[in-house]
C-alpha atoms as a PDB file:
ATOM      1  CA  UNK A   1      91.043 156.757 100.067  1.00  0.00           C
ATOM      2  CA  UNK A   2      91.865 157.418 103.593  1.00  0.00           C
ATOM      3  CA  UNK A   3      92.684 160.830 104.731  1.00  0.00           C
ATOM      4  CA  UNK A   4      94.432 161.658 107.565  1.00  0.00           C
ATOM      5  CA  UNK A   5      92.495 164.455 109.431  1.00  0.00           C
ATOM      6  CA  UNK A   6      95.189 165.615 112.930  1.00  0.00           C
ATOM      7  CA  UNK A   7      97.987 163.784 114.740  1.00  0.00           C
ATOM      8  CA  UNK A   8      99.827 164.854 117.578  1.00  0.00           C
ATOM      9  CA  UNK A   9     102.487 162.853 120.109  1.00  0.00           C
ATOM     10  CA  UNK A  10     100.722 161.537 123.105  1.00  0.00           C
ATOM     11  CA  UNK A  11     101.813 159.209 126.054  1.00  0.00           C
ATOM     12  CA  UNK A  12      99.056 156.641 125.554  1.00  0.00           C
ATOM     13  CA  UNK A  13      98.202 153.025 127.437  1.00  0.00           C
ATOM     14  CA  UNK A  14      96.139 150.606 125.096  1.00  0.00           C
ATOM     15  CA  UNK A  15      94.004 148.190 127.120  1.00  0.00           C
ATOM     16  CA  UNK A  16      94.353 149.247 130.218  1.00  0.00           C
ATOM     17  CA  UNK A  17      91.176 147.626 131.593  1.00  0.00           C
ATOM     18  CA  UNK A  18      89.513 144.571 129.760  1.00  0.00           C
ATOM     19  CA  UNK A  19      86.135 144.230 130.577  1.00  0.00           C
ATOM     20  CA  UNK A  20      86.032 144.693 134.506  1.00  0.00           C
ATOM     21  CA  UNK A  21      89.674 143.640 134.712  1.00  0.00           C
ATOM     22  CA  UNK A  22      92.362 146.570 135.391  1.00  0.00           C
ATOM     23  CA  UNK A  23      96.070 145.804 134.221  1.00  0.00           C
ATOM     24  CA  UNK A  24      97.819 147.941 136.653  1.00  0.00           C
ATOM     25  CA  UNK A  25     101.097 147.061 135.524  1.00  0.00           C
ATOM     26  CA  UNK A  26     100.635 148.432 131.966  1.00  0.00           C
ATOM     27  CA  UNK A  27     102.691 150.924 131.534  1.00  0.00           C
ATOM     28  CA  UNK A  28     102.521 154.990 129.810  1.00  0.00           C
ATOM     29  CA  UNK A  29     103.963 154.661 126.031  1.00  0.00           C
ATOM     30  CA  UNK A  30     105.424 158.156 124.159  1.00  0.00           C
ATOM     31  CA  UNK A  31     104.282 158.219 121.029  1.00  0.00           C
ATOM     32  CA  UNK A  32     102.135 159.512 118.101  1.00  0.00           C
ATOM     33  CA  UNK A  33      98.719 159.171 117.328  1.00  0.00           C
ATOM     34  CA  UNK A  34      96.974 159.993 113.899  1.00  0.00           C
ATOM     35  CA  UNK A  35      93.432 160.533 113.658  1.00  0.00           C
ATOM     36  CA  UNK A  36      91.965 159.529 109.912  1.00  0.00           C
ATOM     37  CA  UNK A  37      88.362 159.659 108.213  1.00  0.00           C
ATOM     38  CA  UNK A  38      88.008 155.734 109.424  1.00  0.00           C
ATOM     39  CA  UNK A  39      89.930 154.871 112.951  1.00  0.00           C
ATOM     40  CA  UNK A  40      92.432 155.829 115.361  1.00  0.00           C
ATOM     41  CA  UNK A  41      96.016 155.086 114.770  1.00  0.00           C
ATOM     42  CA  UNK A  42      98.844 154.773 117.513  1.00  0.00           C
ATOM     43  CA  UNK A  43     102.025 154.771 116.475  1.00  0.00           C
ATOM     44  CA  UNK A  44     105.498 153.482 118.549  1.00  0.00           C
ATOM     45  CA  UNK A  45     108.599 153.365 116.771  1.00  0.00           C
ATOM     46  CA  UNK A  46     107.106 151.407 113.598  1.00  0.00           C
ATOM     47  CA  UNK A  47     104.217 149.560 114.930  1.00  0.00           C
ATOM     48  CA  UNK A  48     100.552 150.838 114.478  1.00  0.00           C
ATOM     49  CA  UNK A  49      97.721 149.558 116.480  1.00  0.00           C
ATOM     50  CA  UNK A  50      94.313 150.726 115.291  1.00  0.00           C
ATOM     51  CA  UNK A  51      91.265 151.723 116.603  1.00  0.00           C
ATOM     52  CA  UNK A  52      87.922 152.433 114.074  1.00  0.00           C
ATOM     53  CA  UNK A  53      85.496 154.630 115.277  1.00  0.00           C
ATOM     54  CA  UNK A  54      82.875 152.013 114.666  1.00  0.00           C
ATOM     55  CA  UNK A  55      83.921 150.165 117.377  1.00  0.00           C
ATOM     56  CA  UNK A  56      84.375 152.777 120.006  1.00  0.00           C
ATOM     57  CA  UNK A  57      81.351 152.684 122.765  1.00  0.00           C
ATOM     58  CA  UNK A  58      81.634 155.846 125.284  1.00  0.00           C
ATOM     59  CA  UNK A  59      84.893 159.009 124.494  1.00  0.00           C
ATOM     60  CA  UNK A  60      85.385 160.793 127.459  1.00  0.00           C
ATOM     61  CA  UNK A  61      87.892 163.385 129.430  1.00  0.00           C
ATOM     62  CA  UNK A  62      89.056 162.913 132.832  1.00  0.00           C
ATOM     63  CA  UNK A  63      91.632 165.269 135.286  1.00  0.00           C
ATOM     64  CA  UNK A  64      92.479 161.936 137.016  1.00  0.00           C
ATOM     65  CA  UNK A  65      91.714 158.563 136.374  1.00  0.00           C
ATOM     66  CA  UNK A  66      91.721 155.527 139.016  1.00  0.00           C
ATOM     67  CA  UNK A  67      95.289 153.778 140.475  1.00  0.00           C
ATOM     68  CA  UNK A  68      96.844 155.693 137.323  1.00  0.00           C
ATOM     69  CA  UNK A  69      98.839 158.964 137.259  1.00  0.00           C
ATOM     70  CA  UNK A  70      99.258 161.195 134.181  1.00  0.00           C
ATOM     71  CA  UNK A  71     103.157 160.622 132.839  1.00  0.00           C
ATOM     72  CA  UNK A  72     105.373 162.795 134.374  1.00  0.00           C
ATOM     73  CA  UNK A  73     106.144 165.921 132.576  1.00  0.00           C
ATOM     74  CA  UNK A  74     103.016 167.288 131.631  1.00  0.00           C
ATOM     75  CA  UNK A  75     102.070 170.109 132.732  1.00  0.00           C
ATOM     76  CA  UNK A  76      97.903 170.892 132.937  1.00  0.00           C
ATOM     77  CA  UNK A  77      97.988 166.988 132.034  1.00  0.00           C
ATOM     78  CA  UNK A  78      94.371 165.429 130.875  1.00  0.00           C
ATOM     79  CA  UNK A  79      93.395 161.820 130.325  1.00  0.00           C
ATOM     80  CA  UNK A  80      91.300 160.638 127.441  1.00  0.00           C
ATOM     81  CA  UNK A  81      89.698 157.799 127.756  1.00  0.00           C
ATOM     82  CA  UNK A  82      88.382 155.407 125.147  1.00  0.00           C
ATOM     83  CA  UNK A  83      86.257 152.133 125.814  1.00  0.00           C
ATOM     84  CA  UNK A  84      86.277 149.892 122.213  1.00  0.00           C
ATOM     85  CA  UNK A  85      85.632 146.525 121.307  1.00  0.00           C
ATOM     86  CA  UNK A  86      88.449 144.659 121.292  1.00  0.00           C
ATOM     87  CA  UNK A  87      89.631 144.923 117.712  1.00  0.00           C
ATOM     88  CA  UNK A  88      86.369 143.122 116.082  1.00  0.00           C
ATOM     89  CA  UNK A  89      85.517 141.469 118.654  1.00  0.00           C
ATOM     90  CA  UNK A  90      82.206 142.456 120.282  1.00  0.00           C
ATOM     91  CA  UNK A  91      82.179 140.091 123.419  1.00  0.00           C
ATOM     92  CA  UNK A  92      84.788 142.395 125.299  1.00  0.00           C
ATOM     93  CA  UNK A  93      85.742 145.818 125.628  1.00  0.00           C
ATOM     94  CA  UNK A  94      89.198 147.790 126.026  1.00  0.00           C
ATOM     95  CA  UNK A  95      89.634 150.758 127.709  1.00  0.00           C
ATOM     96  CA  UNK A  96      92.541 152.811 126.759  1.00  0.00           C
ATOM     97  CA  UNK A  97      93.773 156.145 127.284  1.00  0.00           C
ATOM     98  CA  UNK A  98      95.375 158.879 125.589  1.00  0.00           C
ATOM     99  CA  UNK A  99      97.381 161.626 128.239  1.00  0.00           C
ATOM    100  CA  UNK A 100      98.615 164.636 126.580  1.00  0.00           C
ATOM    101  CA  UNK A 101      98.176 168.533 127.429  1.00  0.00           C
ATOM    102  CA  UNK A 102      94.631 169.279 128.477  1.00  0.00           C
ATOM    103  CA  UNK A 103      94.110 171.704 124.555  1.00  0.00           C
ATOM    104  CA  UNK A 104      95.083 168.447 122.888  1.00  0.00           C
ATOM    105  CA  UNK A 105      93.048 165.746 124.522  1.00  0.00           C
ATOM    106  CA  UNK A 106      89.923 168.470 124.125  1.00  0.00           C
ATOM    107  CA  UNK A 107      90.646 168.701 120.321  1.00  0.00           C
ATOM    108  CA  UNK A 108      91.163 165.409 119.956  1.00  0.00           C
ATOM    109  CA  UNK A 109      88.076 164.026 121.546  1.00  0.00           C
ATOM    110  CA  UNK A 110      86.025 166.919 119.564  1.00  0.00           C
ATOM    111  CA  UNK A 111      87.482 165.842 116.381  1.00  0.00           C
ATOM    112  CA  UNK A 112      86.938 161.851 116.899  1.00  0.00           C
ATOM    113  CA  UNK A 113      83.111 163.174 117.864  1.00  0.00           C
ATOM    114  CA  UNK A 114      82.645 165.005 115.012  1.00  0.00           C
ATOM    115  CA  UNK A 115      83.617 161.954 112.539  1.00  0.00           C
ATOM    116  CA  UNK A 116      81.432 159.717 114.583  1.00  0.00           C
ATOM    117  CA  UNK A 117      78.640 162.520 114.225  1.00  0.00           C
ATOM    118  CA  UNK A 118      78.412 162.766 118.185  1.00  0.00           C
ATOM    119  CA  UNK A 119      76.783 159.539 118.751  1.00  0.00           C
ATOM    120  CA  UNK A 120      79.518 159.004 121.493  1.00  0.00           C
ATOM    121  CA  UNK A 121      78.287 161.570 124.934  1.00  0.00           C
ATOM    122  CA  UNK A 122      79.705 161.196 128.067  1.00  0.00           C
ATOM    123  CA  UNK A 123      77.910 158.867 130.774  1.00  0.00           C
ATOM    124  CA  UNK A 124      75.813 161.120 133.079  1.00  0.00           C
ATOM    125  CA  UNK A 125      74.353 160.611 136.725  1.00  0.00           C
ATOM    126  CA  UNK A 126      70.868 160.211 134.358  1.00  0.00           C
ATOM    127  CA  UNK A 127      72.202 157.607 131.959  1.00  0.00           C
ATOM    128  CA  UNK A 128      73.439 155.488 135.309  1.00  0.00           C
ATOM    129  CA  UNK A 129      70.019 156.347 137.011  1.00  0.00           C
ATOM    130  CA  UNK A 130      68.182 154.803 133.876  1.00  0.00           C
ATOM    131  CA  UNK A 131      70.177 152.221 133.571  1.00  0.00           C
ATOM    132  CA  UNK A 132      69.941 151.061 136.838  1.00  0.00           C
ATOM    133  CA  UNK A 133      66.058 151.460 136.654  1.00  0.00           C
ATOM    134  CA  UNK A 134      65.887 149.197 133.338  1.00  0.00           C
ATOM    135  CA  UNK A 135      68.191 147.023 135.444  1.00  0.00           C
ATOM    136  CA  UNK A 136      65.419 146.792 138.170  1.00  0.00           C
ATOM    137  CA  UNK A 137      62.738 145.838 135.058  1.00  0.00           C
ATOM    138  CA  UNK A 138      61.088 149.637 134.952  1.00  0.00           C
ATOM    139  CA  UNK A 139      60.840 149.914 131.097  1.00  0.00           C
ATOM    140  CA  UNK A 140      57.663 152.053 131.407  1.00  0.00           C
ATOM    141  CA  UNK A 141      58.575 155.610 130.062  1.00  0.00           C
ATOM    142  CA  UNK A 142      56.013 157.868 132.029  1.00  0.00           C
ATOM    143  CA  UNK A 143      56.934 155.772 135.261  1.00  0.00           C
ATOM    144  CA  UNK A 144      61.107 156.506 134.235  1.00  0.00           C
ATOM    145  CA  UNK A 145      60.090 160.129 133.981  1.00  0.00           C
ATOM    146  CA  UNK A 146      57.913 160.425 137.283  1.00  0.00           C
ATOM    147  CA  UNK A 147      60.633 158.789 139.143  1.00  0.00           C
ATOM    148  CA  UNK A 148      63.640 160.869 137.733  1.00  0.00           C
ATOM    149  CA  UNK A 149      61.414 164.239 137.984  1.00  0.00           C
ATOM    150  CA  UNK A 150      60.920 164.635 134.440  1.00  0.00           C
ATOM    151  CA  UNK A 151      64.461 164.829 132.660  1.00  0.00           C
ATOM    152  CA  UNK A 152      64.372 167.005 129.406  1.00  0.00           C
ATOM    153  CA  UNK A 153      66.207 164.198 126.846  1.00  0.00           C
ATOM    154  CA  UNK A 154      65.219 160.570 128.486  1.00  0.00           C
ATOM    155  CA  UNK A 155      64.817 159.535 125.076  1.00  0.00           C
ATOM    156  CA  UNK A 156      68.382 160.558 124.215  1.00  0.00           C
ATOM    157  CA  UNK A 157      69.648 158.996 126.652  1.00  0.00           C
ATOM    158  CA  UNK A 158      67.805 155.332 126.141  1.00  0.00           C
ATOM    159  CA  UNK A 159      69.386 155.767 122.693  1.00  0.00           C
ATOM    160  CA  UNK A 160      72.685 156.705 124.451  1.00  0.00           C
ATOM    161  CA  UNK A 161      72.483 153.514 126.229  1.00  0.00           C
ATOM    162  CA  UNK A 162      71.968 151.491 123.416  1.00  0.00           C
ATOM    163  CA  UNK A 163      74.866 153.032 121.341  1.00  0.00           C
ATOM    164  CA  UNK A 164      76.829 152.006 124.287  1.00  0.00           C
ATOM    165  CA  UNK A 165      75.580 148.546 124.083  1.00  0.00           C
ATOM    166  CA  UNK A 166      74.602 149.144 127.387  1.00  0.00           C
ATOM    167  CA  UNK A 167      70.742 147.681 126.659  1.00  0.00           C
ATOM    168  CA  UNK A 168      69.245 146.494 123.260  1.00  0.00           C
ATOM    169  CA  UNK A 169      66.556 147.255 121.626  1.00  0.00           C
ATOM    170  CA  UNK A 170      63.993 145.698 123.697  1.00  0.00           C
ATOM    171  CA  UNK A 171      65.342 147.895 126.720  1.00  0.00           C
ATOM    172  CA  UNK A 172      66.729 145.036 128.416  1.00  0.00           C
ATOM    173  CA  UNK A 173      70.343 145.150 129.979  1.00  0.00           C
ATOM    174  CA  UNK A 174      73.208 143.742 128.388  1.00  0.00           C
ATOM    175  CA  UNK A 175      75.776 141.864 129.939  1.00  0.00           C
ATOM    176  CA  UNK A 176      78.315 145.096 129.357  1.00  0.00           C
ATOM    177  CA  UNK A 177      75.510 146.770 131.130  1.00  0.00           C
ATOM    178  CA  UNK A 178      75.207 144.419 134.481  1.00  0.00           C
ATOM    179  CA  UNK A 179      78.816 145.184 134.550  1.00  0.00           C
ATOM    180  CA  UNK A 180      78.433 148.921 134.517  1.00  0.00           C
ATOM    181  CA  UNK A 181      75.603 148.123 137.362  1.00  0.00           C
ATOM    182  CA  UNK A 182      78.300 146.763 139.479  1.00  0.00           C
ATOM    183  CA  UNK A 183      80.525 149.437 139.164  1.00  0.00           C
ATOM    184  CA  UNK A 184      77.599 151.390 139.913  1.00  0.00           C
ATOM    185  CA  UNK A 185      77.069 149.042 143.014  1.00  0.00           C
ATOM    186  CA  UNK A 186      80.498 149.128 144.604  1.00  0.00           C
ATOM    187  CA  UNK A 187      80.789 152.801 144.154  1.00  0.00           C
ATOM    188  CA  UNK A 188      77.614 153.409 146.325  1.00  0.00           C
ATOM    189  CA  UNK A 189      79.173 150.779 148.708  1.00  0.00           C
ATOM    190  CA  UNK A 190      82.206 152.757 148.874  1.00  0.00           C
ATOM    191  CA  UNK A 191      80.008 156.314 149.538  1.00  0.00           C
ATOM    192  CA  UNK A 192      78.257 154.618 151.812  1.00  0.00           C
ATOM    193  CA  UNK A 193      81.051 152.665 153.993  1.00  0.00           C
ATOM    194  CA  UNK A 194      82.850 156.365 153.808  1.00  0.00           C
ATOM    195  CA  UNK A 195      80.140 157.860 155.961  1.00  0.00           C
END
């Protein structure tokens, strides 16, 4: 039987970005969301839209969040954000995001990492370094380490990757992962052109 684990009321956005494709017109919702043994529920008025925590690839927190403000009203406001498949489907992924006061989005996302035994870590500067390196065909380990001076968890962080559905198992780059190289790509572009 399911059990319901925390809840708490939330302004929350679901699907605000599909794939590489950003619906800025979506707009902040008020309302509740439960957290169970199994998935996510959010909750307007009577309608429930689910998320299960099998289908979630990366949980993480963010102060701000690109060409989207917090809702009004909040005070020390926080942003979670969630990238899932999109409900089953494994060819595209959702990102959507939970604002609330920054002590709930914290419990929250420790709670959802806890029931997904902390498979889900945020992406570093190292997973985006490796990435970009398997991108570039270095699948060599000891030529990964040399060139990233020797990080402590490389192996963690392949796995990371492949959580993600970044790479597979043969360390070669998805297509979700090309499109996390060209974010990647346009942000260097964009620290570059600001020089």
């Amino acid at each position: 039987m399911e059990k319901l684990v925390a809840q708490a009321q939330v302004y929350y956005i679901i699907g605000y970005a599909r794939d590489s494709s950003v619906y800025t017109d979506k707009k902040w919702v008020l309302g509740r969301v439960y957290l169970t043994d199994k998935r996510i529920l959010f909750k307007k008025l009577d309608r429930y839209i689910e998320v299960k925590y099998d289908e979630i690839v990366s949980l993480e927190e963010r102060e701000k969040y690109p060409r989207i403000s917090p809702p009004l009203g909040w005070s020390r406001a926080n942003i979670l954000e969630i990238k899932h498949y999109e409900f089953g489907d494994k060819r595209h992924i959702l990102t959507s995001l939970i604002s609330a006061n920054f002590d709930v989005t914290l419990k929250l996302r420790a709670i959802i990492t806890k029931i997904m035994g902390g498979k889900v870590a945020s992406m570093t500067e190292l997973h985006r370094r490796v990435l970009l390196l398997l991108y570039l065909g270095v699948k060599n380990t000891l030529f990964m380490e040399y060139l990233l001076n020797y990080p402590e968890n490389l192996e963690k962080v392949i796995e990371d990757l492949k959580f993600r559905g970044l790479i597979n198992s043969d360390l070669l780059v998805t297509s979700e992962g090309t499109k996390e190289i060209e974010n990647i790509r346009k942000k260097l572009e964009e620290r570059f052109l600001s020089r």
